[in-house]
Protein backbone atom coordinates (compact mmCIF):
# COMPACT_ATOMS: atom_id res chain seq x y z
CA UNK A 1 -18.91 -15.18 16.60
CA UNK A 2 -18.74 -13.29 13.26
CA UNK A 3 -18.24 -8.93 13.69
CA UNK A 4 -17.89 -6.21 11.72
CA UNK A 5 -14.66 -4.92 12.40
CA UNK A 6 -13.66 -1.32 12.11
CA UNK A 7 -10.29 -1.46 12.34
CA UNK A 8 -9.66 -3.71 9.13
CA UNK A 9 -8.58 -1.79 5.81
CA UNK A 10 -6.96 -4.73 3.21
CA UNK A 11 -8.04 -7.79 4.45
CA UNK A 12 -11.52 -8.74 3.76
CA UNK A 13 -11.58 -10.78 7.40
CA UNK A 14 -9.78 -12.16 10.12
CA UNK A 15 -9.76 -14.91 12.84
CA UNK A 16 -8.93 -13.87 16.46
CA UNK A 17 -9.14 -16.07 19.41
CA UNK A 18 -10.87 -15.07 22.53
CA UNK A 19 -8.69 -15.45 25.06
CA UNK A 20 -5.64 -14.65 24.29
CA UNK A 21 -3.64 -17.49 23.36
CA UNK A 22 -1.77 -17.07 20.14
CA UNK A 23 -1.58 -19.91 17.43
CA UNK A 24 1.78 -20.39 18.14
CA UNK A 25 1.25 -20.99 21.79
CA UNK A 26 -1.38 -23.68 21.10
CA UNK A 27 0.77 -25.57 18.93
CA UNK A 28 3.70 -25.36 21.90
CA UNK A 29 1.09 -26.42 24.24
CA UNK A 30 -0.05 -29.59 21.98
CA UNK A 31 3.75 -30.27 21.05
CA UNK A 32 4.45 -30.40 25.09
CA UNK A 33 0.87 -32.40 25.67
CA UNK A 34 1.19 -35.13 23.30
CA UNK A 35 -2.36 -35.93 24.61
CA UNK A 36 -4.00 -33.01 23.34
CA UNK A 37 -6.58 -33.11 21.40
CA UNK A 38 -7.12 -30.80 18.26
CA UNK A 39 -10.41 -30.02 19.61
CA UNK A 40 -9.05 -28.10 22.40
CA UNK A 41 -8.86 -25.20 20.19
CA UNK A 42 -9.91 -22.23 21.76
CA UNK A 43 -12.93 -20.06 20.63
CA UNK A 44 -12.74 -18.34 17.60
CA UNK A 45 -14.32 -14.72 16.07
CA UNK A 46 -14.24 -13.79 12.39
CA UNK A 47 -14.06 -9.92 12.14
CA UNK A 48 -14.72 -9.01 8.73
CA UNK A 49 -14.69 -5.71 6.66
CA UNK A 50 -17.95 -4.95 5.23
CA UNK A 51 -16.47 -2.00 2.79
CA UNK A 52 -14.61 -4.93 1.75
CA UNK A 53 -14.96 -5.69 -2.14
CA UNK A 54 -15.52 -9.10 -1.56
CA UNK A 55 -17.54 -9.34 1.51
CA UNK A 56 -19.58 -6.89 -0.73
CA UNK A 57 -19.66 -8.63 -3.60
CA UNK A 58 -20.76 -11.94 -1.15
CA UNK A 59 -23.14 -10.58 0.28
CA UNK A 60 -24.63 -9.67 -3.13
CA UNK A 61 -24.17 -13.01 -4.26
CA UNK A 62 -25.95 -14.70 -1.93
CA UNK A 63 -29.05 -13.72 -3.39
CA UNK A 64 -28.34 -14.69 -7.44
CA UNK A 65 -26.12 -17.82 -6.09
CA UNK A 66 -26.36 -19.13 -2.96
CA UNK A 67 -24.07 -22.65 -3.54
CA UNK A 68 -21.35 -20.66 -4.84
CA UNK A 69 -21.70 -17.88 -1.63
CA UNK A 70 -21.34 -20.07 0.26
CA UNK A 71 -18.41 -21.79 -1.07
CA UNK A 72 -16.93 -18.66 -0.99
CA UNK A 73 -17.82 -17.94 2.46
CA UNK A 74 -16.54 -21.26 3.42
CA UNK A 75 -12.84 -20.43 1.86
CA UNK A 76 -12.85 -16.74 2.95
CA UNK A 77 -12.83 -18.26 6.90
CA UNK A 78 -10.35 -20.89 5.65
CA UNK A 79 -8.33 -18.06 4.68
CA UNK A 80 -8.81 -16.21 7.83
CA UNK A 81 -7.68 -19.54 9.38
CA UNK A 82 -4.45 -20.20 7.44
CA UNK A 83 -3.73 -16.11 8.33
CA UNK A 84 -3.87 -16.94 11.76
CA UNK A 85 -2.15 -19.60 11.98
CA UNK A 86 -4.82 -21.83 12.99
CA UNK A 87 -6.09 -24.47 10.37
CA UNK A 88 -4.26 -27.67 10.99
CA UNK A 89 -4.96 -29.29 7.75
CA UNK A 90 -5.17 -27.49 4.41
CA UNK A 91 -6.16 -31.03 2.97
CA UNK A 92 -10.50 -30.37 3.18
CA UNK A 93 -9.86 -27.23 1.77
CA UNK A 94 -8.39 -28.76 -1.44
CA UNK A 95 -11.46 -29.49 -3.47
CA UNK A 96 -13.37 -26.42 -2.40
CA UNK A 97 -10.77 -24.38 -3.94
CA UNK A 98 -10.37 -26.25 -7.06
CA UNK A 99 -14.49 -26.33 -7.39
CA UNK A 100 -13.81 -22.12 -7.07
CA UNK A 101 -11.03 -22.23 -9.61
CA UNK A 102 -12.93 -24.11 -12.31
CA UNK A 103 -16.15 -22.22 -11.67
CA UNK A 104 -13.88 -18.78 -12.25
CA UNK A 105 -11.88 -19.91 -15.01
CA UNK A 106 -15.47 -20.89 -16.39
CA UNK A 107 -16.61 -17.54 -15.97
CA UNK A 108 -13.97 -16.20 -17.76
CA UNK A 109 -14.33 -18.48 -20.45
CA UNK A 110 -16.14 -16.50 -22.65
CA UNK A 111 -15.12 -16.22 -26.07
CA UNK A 112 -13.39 -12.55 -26.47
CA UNK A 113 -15.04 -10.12 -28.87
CA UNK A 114 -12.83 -9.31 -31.89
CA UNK A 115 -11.14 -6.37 -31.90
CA UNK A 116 -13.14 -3.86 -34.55
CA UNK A 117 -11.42 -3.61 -37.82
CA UNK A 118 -9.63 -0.54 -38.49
CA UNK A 119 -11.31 1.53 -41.23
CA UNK A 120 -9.08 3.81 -43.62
């Protein structure tokens, strides 16, 4: 489930679990249950803040660039993830983020105007 949260000031989204459990008591649980499976993990909802700057800007991406919305779209929940406590392995995320890095840095590549010559 993905809601608008109210409550939310700095952070541009968040992961809570419905239910109750915490991260950290899911990992207990698997460490005591060497038989569970990572696909136990419990239901998730994404509350994100829509006077965010970035969930603004997304949202305005998605119509100019829809690939690169949704890459971001796809790391913003990663993020929400890794501030929960809940993504299990960072490795998948790896090339995503590098693809966002080089696509930034190549935005920002643009050759920098010269400052204007100072008349006397």
């Amino acid at each position: 489930d993905v809601v608008a949260s109210l409550r939310l000031v700095d952070s541009p989204a968040v992961i809570n679990e419905a239910g109750g459990q915490s991260a950290a008591m899911r990992r207990f649980m698997m460490m005591v249950d060497q038989g569970a499976q990572a696909a136990t993990m419990p239901k998730q909802r994404l509350e994100i803040n829509p006077a965010h700057p970035i969930i603004v800007k997304l949202a305005a991406m998605r119509a100019t660039d829809e690939p690169l919305a949704s890459l971001v779209a796809q790391q913003l929940f990663d993020n929400a993830l890794i501030g929960a406590g809940m993504l299990d392995d960072a490795r998948p995320m790896l090339g995503r983020l590098n693809d966002l890095l080089e696509r930034s840095l190549a935005a920002g590549a643009a050759p920098a105007a010269e400052p204007a010559a100072a008349t006397a």
